[in-house]
N, C-alpha and C. Protein backbone atom coordinates (compact mmCIF):
# COMPACT_ATOMS: atom_id res chain seq x y z
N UNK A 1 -16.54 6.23 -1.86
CA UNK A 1 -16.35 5.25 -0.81
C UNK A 1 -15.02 4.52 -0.93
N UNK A 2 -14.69 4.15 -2.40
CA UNK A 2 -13.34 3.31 -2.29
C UNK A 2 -11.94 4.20 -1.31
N UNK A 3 -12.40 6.02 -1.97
CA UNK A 3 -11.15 6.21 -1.51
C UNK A 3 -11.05 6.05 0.72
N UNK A 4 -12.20 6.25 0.48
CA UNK A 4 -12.24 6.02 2.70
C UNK A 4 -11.76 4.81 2.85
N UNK A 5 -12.14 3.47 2.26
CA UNK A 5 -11.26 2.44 2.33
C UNK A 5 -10.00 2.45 2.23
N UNK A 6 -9.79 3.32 0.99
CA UNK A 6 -7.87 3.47 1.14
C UNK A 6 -7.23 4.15 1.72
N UNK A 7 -7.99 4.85 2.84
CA UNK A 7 -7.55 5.45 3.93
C UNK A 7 -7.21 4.85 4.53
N UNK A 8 -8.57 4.28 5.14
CA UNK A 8 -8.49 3.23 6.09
C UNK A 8 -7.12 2.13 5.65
N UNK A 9 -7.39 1.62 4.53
CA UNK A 9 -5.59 0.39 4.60
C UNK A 9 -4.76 1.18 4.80
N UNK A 10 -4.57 2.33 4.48
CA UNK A 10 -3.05 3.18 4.85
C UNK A 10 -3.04 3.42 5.88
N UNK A 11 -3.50 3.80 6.61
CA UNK A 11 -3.78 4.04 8.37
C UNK A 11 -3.48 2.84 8.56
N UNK A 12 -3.54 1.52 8.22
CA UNK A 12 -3.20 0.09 9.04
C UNK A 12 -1.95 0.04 8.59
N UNK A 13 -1.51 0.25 7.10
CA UNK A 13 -0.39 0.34 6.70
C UNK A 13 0.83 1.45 7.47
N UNK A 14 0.25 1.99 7.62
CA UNK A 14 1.03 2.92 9.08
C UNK A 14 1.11 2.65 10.33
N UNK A 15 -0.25 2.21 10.96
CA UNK A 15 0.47 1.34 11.93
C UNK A 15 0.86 0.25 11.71
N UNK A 16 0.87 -0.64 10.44
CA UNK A 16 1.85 -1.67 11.04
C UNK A 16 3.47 -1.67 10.82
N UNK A 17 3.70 -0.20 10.39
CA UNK A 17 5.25 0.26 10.11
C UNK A 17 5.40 1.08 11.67
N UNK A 18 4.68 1.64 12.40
CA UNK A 18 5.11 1.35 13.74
C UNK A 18 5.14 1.03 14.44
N UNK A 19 4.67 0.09 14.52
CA UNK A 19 5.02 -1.27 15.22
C UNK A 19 6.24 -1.85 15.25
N UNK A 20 6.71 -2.10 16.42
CA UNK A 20 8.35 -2.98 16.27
C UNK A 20 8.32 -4.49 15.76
N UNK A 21 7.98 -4.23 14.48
CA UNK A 21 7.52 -5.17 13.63
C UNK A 21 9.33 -5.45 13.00
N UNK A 22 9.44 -6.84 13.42
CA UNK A 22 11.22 -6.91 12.49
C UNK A 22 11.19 -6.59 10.70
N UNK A 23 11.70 -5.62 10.62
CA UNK A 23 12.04 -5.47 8.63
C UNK A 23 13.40 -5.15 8.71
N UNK A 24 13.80 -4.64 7.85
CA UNK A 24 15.29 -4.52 7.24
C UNK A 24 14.55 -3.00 6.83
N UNK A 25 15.49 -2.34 6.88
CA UNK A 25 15.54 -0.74 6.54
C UNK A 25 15.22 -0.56 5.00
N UNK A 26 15.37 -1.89 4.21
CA UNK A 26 15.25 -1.53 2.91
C UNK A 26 13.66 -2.01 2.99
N UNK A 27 13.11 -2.96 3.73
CA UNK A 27 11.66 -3.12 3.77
C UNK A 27 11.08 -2.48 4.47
N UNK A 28 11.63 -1.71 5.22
CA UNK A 28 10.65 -0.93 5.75
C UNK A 28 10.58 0.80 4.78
N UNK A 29 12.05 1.02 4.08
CA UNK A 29 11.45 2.11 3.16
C UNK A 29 10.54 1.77 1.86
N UNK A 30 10.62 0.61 1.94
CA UNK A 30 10.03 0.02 0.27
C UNK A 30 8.36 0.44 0.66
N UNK A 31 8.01 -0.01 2.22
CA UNK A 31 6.46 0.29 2.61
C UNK A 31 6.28 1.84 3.01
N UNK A 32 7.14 2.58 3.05
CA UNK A 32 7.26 3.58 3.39
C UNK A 32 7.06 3.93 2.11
N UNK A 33 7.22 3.53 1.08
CA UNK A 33 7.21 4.46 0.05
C UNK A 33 5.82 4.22 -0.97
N UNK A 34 5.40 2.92 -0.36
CA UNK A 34 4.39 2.62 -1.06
C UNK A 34 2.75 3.47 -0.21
N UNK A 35 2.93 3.45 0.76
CA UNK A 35 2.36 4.65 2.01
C UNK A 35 2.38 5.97 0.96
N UNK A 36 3.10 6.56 0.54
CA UNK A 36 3.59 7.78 0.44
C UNK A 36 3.34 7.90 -1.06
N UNK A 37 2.86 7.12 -1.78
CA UNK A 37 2.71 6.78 -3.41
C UNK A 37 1.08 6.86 -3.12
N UNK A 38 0.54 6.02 -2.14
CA UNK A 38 -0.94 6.04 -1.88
C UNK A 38 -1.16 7.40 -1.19
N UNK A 39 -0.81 8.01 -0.72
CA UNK A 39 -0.91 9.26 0.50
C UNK A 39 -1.18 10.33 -1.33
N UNK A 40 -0.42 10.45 -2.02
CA UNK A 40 -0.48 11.15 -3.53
C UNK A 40 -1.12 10.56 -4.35
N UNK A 41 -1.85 9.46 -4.55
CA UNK A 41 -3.10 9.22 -4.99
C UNK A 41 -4.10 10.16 -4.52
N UNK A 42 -4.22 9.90 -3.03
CA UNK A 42 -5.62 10.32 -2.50
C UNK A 42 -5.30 11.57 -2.54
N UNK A 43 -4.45 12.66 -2.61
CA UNK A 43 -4.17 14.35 -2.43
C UNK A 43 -4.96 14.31 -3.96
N UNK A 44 -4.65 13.91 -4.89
CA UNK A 44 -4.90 13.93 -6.15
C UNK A 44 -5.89 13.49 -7.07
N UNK A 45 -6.99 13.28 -6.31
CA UNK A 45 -8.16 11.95 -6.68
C UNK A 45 -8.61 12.79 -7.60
N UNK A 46 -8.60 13.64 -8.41
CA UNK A 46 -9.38 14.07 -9.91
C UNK A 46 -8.22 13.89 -10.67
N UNK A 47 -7.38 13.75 -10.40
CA UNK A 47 -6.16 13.41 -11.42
C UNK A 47 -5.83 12.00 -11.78
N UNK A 48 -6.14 11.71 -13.21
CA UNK A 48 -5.97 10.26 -13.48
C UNK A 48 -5.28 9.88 -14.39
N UNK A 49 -3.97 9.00 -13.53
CA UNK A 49 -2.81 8.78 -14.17
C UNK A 49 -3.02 7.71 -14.31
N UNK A 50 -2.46 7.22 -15.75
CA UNK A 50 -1.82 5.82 -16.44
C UNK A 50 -0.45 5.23 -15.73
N UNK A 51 0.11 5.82 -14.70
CA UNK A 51 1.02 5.13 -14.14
C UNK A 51 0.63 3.80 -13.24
N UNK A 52 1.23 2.60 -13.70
CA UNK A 52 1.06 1.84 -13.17
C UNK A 52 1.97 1.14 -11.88
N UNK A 53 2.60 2.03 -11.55
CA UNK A 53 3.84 1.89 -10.73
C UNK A 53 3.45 1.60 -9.39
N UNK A 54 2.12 2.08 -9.17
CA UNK A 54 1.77 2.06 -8.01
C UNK A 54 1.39 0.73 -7.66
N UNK A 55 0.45 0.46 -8.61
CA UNK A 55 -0.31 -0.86 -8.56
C UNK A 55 0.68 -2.42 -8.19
N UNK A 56 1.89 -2.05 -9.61
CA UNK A 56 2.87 -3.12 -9.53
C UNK A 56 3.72 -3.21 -8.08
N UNK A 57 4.03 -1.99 -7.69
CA UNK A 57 4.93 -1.76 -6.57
C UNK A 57 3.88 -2.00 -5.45
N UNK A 58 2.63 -2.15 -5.07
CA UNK A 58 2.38 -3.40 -4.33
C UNK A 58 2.68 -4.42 -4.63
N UNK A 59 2.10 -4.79 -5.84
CA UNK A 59 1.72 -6.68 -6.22
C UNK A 59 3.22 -6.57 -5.75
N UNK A 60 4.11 -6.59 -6.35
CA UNK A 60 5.31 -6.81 -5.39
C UNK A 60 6.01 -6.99 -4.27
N UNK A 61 5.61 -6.15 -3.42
CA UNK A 61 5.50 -5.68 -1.80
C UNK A 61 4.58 -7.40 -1.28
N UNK A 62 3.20 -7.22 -1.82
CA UNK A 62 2.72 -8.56 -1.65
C UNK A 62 3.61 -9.70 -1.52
N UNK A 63 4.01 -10.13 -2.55
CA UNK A 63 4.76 -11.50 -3.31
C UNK A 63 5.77 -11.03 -1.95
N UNK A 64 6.91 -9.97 -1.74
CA UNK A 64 7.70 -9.68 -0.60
C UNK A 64 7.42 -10.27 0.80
N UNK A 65 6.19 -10.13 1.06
CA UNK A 65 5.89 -9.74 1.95
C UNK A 65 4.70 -11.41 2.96
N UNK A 66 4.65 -12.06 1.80
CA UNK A 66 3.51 -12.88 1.74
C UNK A 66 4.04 -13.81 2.93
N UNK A 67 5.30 -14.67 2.78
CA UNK A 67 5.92 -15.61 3.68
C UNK A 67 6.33 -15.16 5.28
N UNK A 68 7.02 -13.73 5.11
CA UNK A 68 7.47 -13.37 6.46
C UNK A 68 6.94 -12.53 7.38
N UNK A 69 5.50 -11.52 6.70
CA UNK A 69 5.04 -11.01 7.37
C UNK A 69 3.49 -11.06 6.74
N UNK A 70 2.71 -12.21 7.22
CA UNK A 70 1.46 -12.43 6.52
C UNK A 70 0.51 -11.35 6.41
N UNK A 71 0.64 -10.15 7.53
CA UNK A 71 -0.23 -9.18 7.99
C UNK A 71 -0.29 -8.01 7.28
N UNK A 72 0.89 -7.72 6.82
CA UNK A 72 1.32 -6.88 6.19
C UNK A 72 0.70 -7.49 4.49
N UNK A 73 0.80 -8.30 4.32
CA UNK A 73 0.89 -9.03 2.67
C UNK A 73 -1.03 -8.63 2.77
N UNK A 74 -1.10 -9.22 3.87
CA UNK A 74 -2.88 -8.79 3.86
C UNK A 74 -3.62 -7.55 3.39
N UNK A 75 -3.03 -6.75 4.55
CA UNK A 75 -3.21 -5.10 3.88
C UNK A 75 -3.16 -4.76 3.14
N UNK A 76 -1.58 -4.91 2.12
CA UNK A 76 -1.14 -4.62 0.92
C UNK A 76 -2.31 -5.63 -0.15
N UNK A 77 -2.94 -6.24 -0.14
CA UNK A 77 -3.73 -7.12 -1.07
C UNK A 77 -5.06 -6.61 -1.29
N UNK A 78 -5.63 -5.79 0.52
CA UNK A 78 -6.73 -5.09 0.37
C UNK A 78 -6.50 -3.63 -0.30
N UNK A 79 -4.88 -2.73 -0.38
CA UNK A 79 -4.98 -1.94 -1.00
C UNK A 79 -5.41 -2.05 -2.35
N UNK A 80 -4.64 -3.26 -2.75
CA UNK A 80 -4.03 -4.12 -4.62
C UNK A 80 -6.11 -3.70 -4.42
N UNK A 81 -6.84 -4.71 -4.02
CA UNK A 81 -8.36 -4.51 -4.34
C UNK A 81 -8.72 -3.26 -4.61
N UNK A 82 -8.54 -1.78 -3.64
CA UNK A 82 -9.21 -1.00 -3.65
C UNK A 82 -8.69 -0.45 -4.41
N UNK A 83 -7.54 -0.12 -4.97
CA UNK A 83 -6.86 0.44 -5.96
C UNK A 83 -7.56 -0.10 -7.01
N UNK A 84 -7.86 -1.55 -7.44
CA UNK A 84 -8.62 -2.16 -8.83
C UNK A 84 -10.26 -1.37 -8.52
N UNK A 85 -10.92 -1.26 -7.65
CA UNK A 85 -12.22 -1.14 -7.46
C UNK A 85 -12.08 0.41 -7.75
N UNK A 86 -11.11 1.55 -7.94
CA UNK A 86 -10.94 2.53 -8.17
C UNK A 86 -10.61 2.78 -9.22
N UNK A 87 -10.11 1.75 -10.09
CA UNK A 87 -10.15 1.76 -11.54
C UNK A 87 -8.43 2.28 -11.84
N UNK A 88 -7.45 2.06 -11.09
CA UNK A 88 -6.52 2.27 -10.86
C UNK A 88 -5.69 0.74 -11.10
């Protein structure tokens, strides 16, 4: 079940990168890439990596994201959850 949830936030996380949502090209690849870090989680769900890159490179994106685009910081916080509830 966690991973259908992290579908589901990436699907919001995708649309809310097309959306003519104002970012800067460097924030919009930073979510682009964090999309695309989760997109290779889920291809890979019997494979369990100690990389924590993923995890941090939200909490980050969050803290980024928290003041100028609250909606976005939202999503990214329900991934940060489902990623912990996945043991990730």
């Amino acid at each position: 079940m966690p991973e259908h949830d992290l579908q589901s936030q990436l699907e919001e996380l995708r649309s809310q990168l097309a959306q003519d949502t104002p970012l800067t090209e460097e924030e919009r690849a930073s979510l682009q890439a964090i999309a695309q870090d989760i997109e290779l989680r889920l291809a890979n769900q019997g494979v369990v990596d100690q990389n924590d890159s993923l995890v941090d490179g939200v909490n980050l994106a969050v803290e980024r994201f928290e003041v100028s685009h609250p909606n976005t910081a939202i999503t990214l916080r329900n991934i940060m959850q489902t990623l912990a509830n996945m043991g990730i």
